[in-house]
Protein backbone atom coordinates (compact mmCIF):
# COMPACT_ATOMS: atom_id res chain seq x y z
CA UNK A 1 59.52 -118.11 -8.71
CA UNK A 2 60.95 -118.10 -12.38
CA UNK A 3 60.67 -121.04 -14.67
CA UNK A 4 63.33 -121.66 -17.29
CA UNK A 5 62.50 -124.96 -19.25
CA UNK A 6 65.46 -126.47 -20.74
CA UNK A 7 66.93 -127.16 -24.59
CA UNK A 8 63.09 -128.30 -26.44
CA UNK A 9 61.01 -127.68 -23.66
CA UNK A 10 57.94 -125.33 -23.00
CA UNK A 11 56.33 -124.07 -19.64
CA UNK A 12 52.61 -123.94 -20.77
CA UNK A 13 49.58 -122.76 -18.70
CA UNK A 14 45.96 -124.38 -19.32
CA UNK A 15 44.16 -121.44 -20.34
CA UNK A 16 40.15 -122.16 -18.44
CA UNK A 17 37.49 -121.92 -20.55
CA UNK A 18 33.55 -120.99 -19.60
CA UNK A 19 30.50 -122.29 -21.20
CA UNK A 20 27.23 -121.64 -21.39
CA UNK A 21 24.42 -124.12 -21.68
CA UNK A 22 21.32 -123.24 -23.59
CA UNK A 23 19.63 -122.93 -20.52
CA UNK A 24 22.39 -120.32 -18.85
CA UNK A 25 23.84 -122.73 -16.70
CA UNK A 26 27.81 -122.08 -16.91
CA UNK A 27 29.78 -125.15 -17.27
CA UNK A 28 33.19 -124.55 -15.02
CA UNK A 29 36.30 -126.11 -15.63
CA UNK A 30 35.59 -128.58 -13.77
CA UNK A 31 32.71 -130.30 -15.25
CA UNK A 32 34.21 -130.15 -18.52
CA UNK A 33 36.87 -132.05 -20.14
CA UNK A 34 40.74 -130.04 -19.60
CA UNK A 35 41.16 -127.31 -22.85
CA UNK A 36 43.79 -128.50 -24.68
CA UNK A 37 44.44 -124.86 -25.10
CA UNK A 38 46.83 -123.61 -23.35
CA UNK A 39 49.39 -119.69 -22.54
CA UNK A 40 52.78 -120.27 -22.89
CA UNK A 41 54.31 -119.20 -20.05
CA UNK A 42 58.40 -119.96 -20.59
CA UNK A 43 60.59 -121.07 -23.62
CA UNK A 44 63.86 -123.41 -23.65
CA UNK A 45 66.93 -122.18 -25.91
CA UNK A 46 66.65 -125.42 -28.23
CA UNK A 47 69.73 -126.64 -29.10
CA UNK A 48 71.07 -129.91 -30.25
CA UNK A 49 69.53 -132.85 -29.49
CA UNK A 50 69.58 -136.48 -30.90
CA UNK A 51 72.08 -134.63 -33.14
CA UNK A 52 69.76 -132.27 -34.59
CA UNK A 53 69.29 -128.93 -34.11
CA UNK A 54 66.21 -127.96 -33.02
CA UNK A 55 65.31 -123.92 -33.25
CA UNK A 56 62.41 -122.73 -31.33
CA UNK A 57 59.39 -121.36 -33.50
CA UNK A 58 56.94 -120.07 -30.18
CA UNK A 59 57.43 -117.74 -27.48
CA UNK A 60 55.98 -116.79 -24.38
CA UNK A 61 52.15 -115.03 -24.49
CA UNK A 62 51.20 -117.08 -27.75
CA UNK A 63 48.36 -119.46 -26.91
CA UNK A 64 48.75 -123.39 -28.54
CA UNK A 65 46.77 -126.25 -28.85
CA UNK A 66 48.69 -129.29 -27.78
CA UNK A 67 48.35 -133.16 -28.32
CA UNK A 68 45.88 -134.27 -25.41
CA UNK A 69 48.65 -136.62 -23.35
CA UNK A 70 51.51 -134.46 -24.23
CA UNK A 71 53.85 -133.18 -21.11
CA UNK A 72 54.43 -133.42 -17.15
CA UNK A 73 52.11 -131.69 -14.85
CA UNK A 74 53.05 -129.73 -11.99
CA UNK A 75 52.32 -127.43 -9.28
CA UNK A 76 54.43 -124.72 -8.20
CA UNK A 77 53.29 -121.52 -5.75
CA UNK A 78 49.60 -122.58 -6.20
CA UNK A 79 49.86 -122.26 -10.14
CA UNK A 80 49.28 -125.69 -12.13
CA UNK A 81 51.87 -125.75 -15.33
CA UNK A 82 52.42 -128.31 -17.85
CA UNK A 83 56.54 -128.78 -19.68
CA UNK A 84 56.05 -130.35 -23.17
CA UNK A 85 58.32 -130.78 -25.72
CA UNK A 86 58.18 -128.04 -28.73
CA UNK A 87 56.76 -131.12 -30.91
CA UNK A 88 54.03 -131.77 -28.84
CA UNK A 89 52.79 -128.43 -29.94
CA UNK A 90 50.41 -129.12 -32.54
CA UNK A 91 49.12 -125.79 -33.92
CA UNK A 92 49.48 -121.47 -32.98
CA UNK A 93 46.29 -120.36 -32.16
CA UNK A 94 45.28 -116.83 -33.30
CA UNK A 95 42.39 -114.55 -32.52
């Protein structure tokens, strides 16, 4: 199933990270607080809204970090996705 987010919005994708202790252990996912880090997966059009226009600056395959109670969670053919608005985003990540 294809995602197209509307106008502002984003379809993100938490991206799971792995740790290490120092004694080897490797902290999951789970036992860890959720990565604000995230894939995106699907980019809106932007558009006008509020009267403004609002032109999209990310695309899909760029990771972001994102404010920690941005967006709407939900679940769709097993895969867990997040839809924030573009200013939720708060920074590009780069390698």
């Amino acid at each position: 199933m294809k995602i197209k987010p509307l106008f502002d919005k984003v379809v993100v994708q938490h991206i799971e990270s792995e740790e290490t202790t120092s004694f080897g252990l490797i902290l999951t996912g789970g036992t860890q607080e959720k990565p604000q880090i995230a894939k995106i997966i699907a980019v809106g059009n932007g558009g006008i809204i509020d009267g403004k226009e609002i032109k999209m600056e990310v695309k899909p395959g760029q990771k972001i970090l994102y404010g920690k109670y941005a967006g709407s969670e939900f679940k769709i053919d097993g895969q867990q996705y997040i839809i924030i608005r573009q200013n939720d985003i708060l920074a590009i990540v780069e390698d």
